[in-house]
Protein backbone atom coordinates (compact mmCIF):
# COMPACT_ATOMS: atom_id res chain seq x y z
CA UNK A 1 -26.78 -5.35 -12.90
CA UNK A 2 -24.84 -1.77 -12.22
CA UNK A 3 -22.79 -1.02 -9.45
CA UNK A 4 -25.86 2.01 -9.13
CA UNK A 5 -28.39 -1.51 -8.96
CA UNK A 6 -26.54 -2.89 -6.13
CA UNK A 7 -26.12 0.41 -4.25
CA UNK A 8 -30.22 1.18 -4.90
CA UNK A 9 -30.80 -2.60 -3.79
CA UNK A 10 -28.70 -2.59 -0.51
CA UNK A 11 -29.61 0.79 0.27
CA UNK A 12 -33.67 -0.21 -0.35
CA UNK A 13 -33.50 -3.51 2.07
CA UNK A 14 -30.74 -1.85 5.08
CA UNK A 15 -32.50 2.06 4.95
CA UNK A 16 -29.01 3.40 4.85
CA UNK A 17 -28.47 6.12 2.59
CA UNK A 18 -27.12 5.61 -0.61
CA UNK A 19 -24.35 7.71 -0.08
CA UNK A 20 -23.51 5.69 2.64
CA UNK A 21 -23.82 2.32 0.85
CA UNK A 22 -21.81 3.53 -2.18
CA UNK A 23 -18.80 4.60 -0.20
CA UNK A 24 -18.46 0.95 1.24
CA UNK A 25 -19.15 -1.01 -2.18
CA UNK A 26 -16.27 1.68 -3.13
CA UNK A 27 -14.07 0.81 -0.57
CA UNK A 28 -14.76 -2.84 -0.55
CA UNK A 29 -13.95 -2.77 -4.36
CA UNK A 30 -10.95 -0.60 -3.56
CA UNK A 31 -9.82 -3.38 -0.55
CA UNK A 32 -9.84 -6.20 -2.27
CA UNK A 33 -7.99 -4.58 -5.76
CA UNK A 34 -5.52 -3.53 -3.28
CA UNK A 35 -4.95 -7.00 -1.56
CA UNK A 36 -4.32 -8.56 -5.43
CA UNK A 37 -2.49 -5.91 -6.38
CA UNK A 38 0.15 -6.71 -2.90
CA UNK A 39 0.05 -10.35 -4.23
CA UNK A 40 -2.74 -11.76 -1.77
CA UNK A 41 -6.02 -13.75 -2.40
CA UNK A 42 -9.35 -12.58 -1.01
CA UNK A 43 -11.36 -15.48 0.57
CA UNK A 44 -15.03 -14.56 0.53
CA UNK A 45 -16.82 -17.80 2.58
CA UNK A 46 -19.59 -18.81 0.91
CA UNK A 47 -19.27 -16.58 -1.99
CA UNK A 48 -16.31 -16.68 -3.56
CA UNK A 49 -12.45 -16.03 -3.72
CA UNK A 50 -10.67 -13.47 -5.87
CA UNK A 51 -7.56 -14.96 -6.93
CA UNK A 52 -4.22 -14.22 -8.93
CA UNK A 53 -3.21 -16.60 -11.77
CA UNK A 54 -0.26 -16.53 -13.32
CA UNK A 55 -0.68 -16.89 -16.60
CA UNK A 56 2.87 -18.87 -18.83
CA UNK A 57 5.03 -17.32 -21.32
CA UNK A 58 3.56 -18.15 -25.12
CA UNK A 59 4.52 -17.72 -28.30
CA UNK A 60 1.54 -15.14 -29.98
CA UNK A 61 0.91 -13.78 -33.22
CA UNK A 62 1.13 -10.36 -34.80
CA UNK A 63 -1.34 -10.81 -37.79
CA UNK A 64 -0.98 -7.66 -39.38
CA UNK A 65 3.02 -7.90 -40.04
CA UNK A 66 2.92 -11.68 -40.22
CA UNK A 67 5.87 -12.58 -36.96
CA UNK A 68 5.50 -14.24 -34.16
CA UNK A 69 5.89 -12.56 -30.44
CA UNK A 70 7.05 -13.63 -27.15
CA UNK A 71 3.78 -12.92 -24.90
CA UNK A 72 5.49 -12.87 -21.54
CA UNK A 73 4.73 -14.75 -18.05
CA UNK A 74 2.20 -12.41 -16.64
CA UNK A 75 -0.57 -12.48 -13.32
CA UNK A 76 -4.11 -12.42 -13.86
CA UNK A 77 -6.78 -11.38 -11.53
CA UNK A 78 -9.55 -14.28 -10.96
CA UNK A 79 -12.78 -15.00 -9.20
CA UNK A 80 -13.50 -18.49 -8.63
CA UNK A 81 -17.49 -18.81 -7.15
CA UNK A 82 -17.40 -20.97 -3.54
CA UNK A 83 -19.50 -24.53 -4.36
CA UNK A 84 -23.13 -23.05 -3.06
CA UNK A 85 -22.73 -20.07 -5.60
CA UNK A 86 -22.53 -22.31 -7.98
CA UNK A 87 -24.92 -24.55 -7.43
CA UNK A 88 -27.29 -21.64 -7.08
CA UNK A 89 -26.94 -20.59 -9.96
CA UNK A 90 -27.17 -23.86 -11.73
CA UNK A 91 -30.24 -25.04 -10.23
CA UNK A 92 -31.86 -21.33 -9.96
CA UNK A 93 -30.79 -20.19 -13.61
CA UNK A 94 -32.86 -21.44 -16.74
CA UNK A 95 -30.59 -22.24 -19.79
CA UNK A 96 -31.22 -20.29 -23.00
């Protein structure tokens, strides 16, 4: 699913214009991206939480000249589903 399938979705089931619809999945998207990138979690109840993780320094790699790299201490960005997202999707979901 497309941002343009969520818009199309949202905008079929609320009768709000699309343009409408867009320019709040926009600035939803555009919230919470700011919040991370200020250091702070977004807390979604009931559907999830976008977190930071910081992710250790490790020693990496660089196949092509044969030496190894210092990969330095560096922060993700996360989503970690809330319990009944995930449990909807386990029980709703077939496995392949």
């Amino acid at each position: 699913m497309t941002k343009a399938d969520i818009v199309s979705k949202i905008s079929d089931k609320s009768g709000i214009e699309k343009t409408d619809v867009l320019n709040v999945v926009e600035s939803f998207m555009a919230e919470v991206k700011g919040a991370l990138e200020q250091g702070d979690n977004v807390y979604l109840r009931g559907f999830g939480s976008f977190i930071i993780k910081t992710r250790a320094e490790k020693t990496g790699r660089n196949i092509s000249k044969n030496t190894t790299i210092k990969i330095p201490a560096h922060n993700i960005p996360s989503f970690k589903p809330a319990k009944t997202f995930t449990e909807g999707v386990k029980n709703k979901v077939v496995v392949k």
